[in-house]
Protein backbone atom coordinates (compact mmCIF):
# COMPACT_ATOMS: atom_id res chain seq x y z
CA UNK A 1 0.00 0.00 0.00
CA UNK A 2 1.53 3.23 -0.64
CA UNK A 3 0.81 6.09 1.69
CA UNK A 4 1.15 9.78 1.20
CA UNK A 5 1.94 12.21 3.89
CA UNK A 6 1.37 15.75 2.66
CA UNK A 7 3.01 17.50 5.27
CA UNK A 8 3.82 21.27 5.38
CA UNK A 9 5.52 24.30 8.08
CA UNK A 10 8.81 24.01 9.82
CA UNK A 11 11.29 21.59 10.17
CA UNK A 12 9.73 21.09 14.07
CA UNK A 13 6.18 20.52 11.89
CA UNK A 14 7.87 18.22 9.32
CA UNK A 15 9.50 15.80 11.55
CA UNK A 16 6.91 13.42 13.43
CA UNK A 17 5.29 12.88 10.34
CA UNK A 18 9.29 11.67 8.42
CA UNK A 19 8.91 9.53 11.79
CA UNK A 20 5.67 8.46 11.02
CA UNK A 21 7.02 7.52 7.22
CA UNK A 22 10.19 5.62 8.67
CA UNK A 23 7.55 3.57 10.60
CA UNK A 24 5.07 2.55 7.56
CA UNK A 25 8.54 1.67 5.41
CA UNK A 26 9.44 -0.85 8.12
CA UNK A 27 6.08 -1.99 7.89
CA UNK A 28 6.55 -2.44 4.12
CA UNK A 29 4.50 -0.01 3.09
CA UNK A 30 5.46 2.76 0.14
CA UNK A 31 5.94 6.10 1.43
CA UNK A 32 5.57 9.47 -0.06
CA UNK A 33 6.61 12.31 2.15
CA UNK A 34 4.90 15.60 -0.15
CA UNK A 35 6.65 19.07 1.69
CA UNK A 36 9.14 21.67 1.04
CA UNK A 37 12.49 21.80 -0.17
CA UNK A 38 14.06 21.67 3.19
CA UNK A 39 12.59 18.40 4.02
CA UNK A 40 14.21 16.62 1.01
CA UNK A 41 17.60 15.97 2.60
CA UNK A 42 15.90 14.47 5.66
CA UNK A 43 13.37 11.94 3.53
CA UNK A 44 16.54 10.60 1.86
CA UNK A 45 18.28 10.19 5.00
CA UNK A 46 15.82 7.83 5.76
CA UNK A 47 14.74 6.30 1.99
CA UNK A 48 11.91 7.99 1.70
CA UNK A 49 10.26 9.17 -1.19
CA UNK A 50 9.73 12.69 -1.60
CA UNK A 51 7.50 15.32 -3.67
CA UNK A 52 7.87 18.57 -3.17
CA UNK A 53 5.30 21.55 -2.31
CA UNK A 54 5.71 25.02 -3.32
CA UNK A 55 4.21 27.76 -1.28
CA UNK A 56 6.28 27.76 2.26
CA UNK A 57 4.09 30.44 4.22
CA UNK A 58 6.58 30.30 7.02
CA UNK A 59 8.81 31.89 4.86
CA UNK A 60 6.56 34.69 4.36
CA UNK A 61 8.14 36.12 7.68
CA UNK A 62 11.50 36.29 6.43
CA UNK A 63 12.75 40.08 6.47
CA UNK A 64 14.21 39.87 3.12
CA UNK A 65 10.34 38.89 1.71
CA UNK A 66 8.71 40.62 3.56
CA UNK A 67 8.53 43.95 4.92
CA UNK A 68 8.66 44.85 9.29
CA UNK A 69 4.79 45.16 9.72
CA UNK A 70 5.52 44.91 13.43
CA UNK A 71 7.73 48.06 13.44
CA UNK A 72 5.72 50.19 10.90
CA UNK A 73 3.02 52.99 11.30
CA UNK A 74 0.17 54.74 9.65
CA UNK A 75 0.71 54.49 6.09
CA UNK A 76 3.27 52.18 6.05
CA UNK A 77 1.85 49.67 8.59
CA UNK A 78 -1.11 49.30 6.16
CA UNK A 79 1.09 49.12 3.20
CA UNK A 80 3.01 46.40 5.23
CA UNK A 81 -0.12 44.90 5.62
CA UNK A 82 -1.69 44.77 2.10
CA UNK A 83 1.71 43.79 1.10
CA UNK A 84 1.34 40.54 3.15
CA UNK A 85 -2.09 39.69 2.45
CA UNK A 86 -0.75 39.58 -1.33
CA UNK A 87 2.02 37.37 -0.71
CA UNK A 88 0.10 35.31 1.71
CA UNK A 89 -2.62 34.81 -1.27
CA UNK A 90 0.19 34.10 -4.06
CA UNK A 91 1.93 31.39 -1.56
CA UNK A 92 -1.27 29.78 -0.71
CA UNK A 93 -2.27 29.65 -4.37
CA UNK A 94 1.31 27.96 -5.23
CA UNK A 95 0.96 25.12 -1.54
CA UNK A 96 -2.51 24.11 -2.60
CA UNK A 97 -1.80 23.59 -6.52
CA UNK A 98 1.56 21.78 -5.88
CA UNK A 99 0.21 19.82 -2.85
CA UNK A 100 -2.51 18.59 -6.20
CA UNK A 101 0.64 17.33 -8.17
CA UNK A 102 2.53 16.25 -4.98
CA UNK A 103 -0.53 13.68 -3.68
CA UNK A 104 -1.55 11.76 -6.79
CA UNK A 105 -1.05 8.30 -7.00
CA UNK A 106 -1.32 7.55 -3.60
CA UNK A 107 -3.96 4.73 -2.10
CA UNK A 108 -4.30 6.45 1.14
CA UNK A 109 -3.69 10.38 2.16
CA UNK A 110 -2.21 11.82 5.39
CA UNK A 111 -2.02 15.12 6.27
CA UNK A 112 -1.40 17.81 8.72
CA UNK A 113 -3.65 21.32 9.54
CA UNK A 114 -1.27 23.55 7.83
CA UNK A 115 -1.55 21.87 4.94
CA UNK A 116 -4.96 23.29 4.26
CA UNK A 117 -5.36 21.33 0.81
CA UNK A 118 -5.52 18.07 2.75
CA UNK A 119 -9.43 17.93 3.42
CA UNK A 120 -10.52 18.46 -0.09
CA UNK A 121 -7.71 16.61 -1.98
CA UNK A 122 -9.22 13.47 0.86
CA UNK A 123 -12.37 14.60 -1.32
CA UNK A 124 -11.36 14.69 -4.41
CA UNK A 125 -9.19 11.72 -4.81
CA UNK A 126 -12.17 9.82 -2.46
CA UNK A 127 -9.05 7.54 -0.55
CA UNK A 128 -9.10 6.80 2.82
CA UNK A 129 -7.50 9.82 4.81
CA UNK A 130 -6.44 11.09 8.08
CA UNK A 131 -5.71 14.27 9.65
CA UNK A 132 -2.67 14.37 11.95
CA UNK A 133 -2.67 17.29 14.51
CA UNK A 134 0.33 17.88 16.96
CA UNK A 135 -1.35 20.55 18.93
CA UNK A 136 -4.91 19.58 20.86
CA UNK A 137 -6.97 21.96 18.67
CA UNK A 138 -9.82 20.26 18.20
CA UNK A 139 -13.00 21.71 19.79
CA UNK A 140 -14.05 20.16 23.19
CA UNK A 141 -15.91 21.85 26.33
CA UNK A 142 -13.01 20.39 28.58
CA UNK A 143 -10.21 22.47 28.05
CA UNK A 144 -9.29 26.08 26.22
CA UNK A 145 -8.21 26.71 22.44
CA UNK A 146 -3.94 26.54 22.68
CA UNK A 147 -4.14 28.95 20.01
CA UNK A 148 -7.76 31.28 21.77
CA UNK A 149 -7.36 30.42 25.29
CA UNK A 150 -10.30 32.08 26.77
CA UNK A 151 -10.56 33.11 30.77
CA UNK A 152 -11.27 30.34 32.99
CA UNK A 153 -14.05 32.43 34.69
CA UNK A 154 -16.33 31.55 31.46
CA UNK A 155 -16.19 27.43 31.48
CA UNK A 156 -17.04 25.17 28.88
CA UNK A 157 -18.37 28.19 27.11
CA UNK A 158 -15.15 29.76 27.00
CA UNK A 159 -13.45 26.77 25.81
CA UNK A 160 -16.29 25.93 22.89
CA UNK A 161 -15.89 30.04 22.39
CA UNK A 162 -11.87 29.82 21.64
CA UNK A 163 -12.03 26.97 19.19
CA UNK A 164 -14.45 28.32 17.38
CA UNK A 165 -12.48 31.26 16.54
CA UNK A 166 -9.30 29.66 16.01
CA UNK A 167 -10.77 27.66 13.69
CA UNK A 168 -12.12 30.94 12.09
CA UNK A 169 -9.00 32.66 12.10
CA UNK A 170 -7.53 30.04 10.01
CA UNK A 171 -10.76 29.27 7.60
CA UNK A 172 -12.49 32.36 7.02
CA UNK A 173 -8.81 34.40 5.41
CA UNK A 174 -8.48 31.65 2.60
CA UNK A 175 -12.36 30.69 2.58
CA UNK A 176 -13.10 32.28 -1.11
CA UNK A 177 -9.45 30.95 -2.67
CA UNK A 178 -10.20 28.15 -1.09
CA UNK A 179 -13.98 27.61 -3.01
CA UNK A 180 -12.85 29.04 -6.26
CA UNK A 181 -10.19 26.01 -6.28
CA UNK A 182 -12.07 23.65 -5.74
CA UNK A 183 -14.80 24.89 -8.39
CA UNK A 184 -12.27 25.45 -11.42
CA UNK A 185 -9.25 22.53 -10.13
CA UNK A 186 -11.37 20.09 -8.49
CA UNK A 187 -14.85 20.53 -9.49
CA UNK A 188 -15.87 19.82 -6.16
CA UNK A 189 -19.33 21.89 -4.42
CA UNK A 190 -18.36 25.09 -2.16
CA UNK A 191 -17.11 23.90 1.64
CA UNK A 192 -19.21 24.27 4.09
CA UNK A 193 -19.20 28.68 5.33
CA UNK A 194 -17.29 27.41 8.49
CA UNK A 195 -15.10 25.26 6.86
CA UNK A 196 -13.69 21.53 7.81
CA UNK A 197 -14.46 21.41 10.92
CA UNK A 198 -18.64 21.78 9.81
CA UNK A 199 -18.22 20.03 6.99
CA UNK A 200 -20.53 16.80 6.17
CA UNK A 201 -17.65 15.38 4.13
CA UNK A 202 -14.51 16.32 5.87
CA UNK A 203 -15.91 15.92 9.13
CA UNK A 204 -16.08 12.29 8.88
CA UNK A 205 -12.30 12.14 8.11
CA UNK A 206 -9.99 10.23 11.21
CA UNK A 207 -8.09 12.50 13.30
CA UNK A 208 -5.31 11.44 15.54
CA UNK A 209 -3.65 13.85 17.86
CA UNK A 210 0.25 13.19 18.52
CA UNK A 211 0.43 14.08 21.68
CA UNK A 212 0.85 12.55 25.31
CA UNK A 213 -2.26 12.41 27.37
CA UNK A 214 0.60 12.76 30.06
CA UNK A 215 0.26 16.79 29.37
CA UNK A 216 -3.62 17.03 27.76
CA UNK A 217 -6.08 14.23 28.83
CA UNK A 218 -8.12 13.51 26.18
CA UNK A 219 -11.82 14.95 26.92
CA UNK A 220 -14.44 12.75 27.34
CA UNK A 221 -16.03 14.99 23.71
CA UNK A 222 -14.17 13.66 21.74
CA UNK A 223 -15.75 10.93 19.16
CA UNK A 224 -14.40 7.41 18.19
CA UNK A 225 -13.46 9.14 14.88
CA UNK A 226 -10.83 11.28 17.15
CA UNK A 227 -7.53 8.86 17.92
CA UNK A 228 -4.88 9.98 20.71
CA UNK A 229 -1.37 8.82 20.71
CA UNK A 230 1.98 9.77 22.22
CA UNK A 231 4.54 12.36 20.21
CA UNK A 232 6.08 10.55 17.24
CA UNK A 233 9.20 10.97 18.07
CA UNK A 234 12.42 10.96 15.32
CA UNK A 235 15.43 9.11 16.61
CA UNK A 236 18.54 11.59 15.03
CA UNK A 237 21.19 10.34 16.96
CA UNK A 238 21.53 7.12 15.87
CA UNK A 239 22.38 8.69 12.06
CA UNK A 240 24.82 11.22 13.36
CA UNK A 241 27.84 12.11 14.73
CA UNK A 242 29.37 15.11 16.60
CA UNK A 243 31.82 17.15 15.55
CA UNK A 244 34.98 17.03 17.97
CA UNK A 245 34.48 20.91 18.91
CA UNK A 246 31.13 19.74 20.11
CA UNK A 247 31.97 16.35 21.38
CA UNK A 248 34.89 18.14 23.59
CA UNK A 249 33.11 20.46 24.52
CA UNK A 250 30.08 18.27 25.79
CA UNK A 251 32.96 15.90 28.01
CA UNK A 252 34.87 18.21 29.52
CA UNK A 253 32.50 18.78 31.74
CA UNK A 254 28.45 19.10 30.71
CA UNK A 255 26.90 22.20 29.89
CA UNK A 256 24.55 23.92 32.15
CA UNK A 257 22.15 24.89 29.35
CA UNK A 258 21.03 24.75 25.49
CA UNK A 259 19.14 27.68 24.03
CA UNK A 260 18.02 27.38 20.58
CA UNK A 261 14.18 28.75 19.19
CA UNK A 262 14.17 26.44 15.96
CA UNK A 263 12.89 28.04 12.98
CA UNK A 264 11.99 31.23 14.42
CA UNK A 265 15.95 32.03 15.89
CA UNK A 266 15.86 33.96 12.72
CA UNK A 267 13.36 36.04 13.83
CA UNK A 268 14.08 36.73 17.42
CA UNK A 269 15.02 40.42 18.19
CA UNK A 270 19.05 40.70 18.05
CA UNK A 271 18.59 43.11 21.12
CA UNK A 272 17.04 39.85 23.28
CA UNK A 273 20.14 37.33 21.47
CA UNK A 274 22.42 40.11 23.31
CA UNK A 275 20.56 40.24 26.72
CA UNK A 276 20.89 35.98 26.96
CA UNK A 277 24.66 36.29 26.00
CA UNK A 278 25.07 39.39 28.49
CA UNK A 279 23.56 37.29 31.63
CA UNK A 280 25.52 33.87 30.05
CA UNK A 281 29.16 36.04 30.55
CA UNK A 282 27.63 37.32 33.63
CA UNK A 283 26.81 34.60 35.29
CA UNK A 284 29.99 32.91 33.43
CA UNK A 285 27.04 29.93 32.57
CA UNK A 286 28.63 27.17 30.28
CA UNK A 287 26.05 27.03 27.33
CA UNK A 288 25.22 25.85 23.73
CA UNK A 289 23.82 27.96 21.72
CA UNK A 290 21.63 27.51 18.41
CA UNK A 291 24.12 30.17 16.01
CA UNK A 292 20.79 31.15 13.53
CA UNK A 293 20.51 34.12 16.53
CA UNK A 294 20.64 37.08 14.84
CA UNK A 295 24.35 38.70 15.63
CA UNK A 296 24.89 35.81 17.53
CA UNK A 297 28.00 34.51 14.99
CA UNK A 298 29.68 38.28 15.36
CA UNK A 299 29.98 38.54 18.74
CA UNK A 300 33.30 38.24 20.73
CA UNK A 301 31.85 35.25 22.94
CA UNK A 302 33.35 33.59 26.21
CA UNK A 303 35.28 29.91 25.42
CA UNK A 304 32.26 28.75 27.95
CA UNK A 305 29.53 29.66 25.22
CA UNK A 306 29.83 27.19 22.31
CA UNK A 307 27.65 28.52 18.76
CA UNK A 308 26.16 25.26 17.05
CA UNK A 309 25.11 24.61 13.33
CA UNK A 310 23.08 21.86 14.33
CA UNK A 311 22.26 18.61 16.82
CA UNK A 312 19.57 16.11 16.93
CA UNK A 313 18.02 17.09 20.20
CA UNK A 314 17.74 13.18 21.79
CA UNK A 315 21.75 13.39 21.30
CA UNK A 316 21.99 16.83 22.66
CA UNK A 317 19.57 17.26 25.22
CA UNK A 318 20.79 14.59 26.98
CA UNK A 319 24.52 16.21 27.20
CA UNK A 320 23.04 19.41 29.11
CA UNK A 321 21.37 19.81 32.25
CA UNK A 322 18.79 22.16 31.45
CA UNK A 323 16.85 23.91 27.93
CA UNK A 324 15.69 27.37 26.85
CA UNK A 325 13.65 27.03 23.56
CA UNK A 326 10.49 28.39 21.83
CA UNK A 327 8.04 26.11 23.03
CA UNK A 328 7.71 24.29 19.97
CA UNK A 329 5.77 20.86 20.32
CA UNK A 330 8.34 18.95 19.22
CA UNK A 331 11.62 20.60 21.11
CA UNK A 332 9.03 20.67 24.34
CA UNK A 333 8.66 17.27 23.68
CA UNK A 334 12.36 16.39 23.68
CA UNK A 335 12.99 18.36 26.53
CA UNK A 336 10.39 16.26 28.65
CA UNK A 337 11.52 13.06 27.22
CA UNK A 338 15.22 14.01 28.11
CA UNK A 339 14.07 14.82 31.44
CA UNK A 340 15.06 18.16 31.39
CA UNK A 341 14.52 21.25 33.22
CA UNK A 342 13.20 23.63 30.91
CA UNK A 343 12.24 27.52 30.72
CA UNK A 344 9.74 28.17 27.41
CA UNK A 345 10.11 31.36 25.91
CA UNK A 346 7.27 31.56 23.34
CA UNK A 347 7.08 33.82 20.05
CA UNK A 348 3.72 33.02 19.55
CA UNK A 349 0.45 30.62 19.12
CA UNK A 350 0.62 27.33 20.52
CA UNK A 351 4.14 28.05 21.98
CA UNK A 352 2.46 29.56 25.01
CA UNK A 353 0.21 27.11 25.69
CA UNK A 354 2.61 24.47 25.66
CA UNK A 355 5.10 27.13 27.88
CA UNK A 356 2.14 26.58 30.24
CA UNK A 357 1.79 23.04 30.46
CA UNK A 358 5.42 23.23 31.22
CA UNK A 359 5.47 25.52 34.30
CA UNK A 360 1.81 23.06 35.11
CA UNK A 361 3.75 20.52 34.93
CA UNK A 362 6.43 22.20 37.59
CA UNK A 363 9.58 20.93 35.59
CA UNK A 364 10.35 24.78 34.60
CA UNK A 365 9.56 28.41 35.94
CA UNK A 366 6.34 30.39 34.28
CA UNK A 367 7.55 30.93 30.69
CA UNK A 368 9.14 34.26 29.21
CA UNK A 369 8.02 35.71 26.49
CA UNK A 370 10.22 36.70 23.92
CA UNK A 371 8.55 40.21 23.88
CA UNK A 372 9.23 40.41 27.87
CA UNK A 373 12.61 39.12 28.27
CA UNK A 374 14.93 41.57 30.07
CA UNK A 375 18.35 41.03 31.32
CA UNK A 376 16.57 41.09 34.64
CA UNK A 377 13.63 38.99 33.84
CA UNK A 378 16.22 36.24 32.02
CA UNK A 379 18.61 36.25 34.79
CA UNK A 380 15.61 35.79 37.43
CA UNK A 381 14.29 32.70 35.34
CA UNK A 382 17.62 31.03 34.86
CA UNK A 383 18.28 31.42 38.43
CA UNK A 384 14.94 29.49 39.19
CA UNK A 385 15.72 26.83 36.67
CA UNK A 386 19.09 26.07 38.40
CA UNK A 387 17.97 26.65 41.48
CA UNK A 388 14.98 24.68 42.28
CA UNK A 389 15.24 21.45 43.11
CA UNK A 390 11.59 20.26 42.48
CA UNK A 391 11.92 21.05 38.76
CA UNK A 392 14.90 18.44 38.08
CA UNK A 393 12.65 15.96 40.23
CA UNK A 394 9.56 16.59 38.81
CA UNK A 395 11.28 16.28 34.72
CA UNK A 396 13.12 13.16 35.85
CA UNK A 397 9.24 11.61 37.33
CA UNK A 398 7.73 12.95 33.83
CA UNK A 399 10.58 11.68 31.53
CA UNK A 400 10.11 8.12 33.31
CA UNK A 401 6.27 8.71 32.86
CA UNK A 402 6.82 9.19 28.91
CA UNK A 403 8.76 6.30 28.21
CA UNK A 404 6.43 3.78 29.77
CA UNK A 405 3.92 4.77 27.24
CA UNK A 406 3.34 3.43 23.90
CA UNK A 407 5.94 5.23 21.37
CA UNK A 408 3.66 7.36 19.15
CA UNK A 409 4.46 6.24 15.88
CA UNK A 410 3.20 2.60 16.93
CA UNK A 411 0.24 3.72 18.40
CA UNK A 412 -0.62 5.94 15.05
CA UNK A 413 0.48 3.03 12.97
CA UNK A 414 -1.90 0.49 15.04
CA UNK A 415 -4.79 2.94 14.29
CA UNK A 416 -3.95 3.61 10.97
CA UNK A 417 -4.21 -0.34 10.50
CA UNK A 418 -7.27 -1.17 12.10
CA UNK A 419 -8.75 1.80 11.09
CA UNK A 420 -7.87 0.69 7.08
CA UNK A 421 -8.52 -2.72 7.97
CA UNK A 422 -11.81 -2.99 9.79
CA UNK A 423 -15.03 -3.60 7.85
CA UNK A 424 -15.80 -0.13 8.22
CA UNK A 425 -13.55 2.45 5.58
CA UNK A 426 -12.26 5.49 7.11
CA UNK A 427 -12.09 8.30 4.50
């Protein structure tokens, strides 16, 4: 059976579902990762086949695309603005038409939410299908939107409340481009007005949600048609080696911390990469850091701060005693599995949620934004996270937690094969 995974966003998106196609392969399946450029070099690490999608739209933050919305006023804030919307409507255009080209052929379809030609190419092509969220954003009563959170105060109303407009903020922007492709590509009828989720056909597709009920119990809401497992996790380490800068510098004697924000380093304000080096030489802290920091490469830096190209984080996080990161599912997930104290500082969306769950979860202090972070306000945090000895107890109790539970990838690939299996077909 050959399986397509039409997968789209960051490298921290892309990577449970390359685990996800490593696990089908053993199976014996035929696997199609369909994504962008950058995940080509990691599907042929692992033999996978690849197609690629045009249209990144994380790359529609990148300062040399785009211009500083954030920064701008009057005139030129709306300019900014218009100027987005336009590039955001050309990029779409080019992920959904490629994602077309990049799917065919395939007897069953996976997908992920930011791929948002997955429910109507399921549709179209009328194959079985899932959907394969890494954040808990489907609607229940029992807990808030991680992208809307809405005050406790207003209950199960609240939490109905913030999904619903999530889901709107993503659906009702690309709504009309949306329609008129599938009138003129697909010759499919108009989706329902509030999209997917309301849907009579795409409602009925299987979801599973990669995520440990260890940090979101699954609500008692959710229908058969909704699957949880455990993060699907991508073993790097075991296909790479360290340089001997690195590996020297990991054995001489262990860092205190790694502080790295993925894909959005890039984006983080040079003045915050120079407060976290400032307290690091103040505090004479031996660190790794992630070297996409803006500046970061240019400064005159301490022999106890080492600057990084890259490291799988299973190999890495397990060399330091602590992590500062973005809050990205898939780093917070490494963290907790390495067992790791950990301070969150989140850009945005489901980063501070999951920076929440995290200083819940008492293995880190309350998360920093990036927008907030001081020299004072960074120094007060680190001193927390190597201070307090309930954090490095509580990771250790959660790490052991994690690995007694089912590996993720087998418990999506056990659904995935009853579900295509049973008597009943899932679409």
């Amino acid at each position: 059976m050959r399986f397509g995974i039409l997968c789209v966003g960051s490298h921290g998106d892309i990577r449970p579902y390359v685990a996800l196609g490593v696990k089908l392969k053993e199976e014996g399946h035929d696997v199609c990762i369909a994504s962008h450029k950058k995940a080509e070099a990691l599907c042929q690490k692992y033999g996978l086949d690849f197609a690629l999608v045009e249209g990144d739209l994380t790359e529609i933050g990148n300062a040399q695309k785009s211009p500083d919305i954030l920064n701008s006023k009057g005139f030129k804030k709306l300019t900014a603005l218009l100027f987005i919307m336009k590039l955001f409507k050309e990029t779409l255009q080019q992920q959904i038409e490629s994602s077309f080209q990049a799917s065919k052929d395939v007897d069953v379809l996976i997908y992920n939410p930011a791929a948002f030609a997955g429910p109507h190419l399921a549709e179209f092509y009328n194959i079985p299908s899932f959907r394969i969220a890494l954040q808990p954003e489907l609607r229940t009563k029992h807990h808030p939107s991680c992208i809307v959170p809405i005050p406790k105060f207003f209950g199960s109303f609240g939490n109905l409340l913030g999904h619903f407009i999530s889901d709107q903020m993503f659906w009702q922007p690309i709504r009309a481009q949306i329609n008129r492709w599938r009138k003129q590509k697909l010759k499919l009828r108009k989706m329902h007005f509030l999209g997917p989720t309301k849907d009579p056909v795409s409602r009925e597709i299987c979801n599973i949600v990669a995520f440990s009920p260890l940090l979101v119990a699954r609500p008692s809401d959710w229908g058969p048609r909704i699957h949880m497992t455990g993060f699907c996790r991508l073993f790097d380490a075991q296909k790479w080696t360290p340089s001997e800068n690195l590996r020297a510098f990991v054995e001489s004697s262990p860092p205190e911390i790694y502080i790295g924000f993925g894909s959005l380093s890039e984006t983080c304000p040079k003045s915050v990469v120079e407060t976290i080096v400032a307290v690091l030489k103040k505090r004479k802290i031996k660190a790794v850091i992630q070297d996409s920091l803006p500046g970061i490469q240019e400064m005159q830096l301490p022999d106890h701060i080492l600057v990084i190209n890259y490291a799988p984080h299973d190999w890495l996080f397990s060399h330091v005693k602590a992590v500062v990161h973005h809050g990205g599912v898939g780093t917070t997930a490494a963290g907790l599995y390495a067992g790791k104290p950990t301070l969150v500082m989140p850009f945005l969306l489901d980063q501070f949620f999951w920076g929440k769950k995290v200083f819940e979860l008492e293995v880190g202090p309350r998360p920093l934004p990036i927008k907030q972070c001081s020299e004072e306000l960074f120094e007060s945090s680190l001193e927390k996270l190597f201070t307090s000895p309930a954090y490095q107890k509580n990771a250790s109790e959660v790490m052991t937690n994690l690995l007694e539970e089912e590996e993720g990838v087998d418990a999506a690939y056990r659904i995935l094969h009853q579900s295509l299996f049973s008597s009943k077909n899932h679409k």
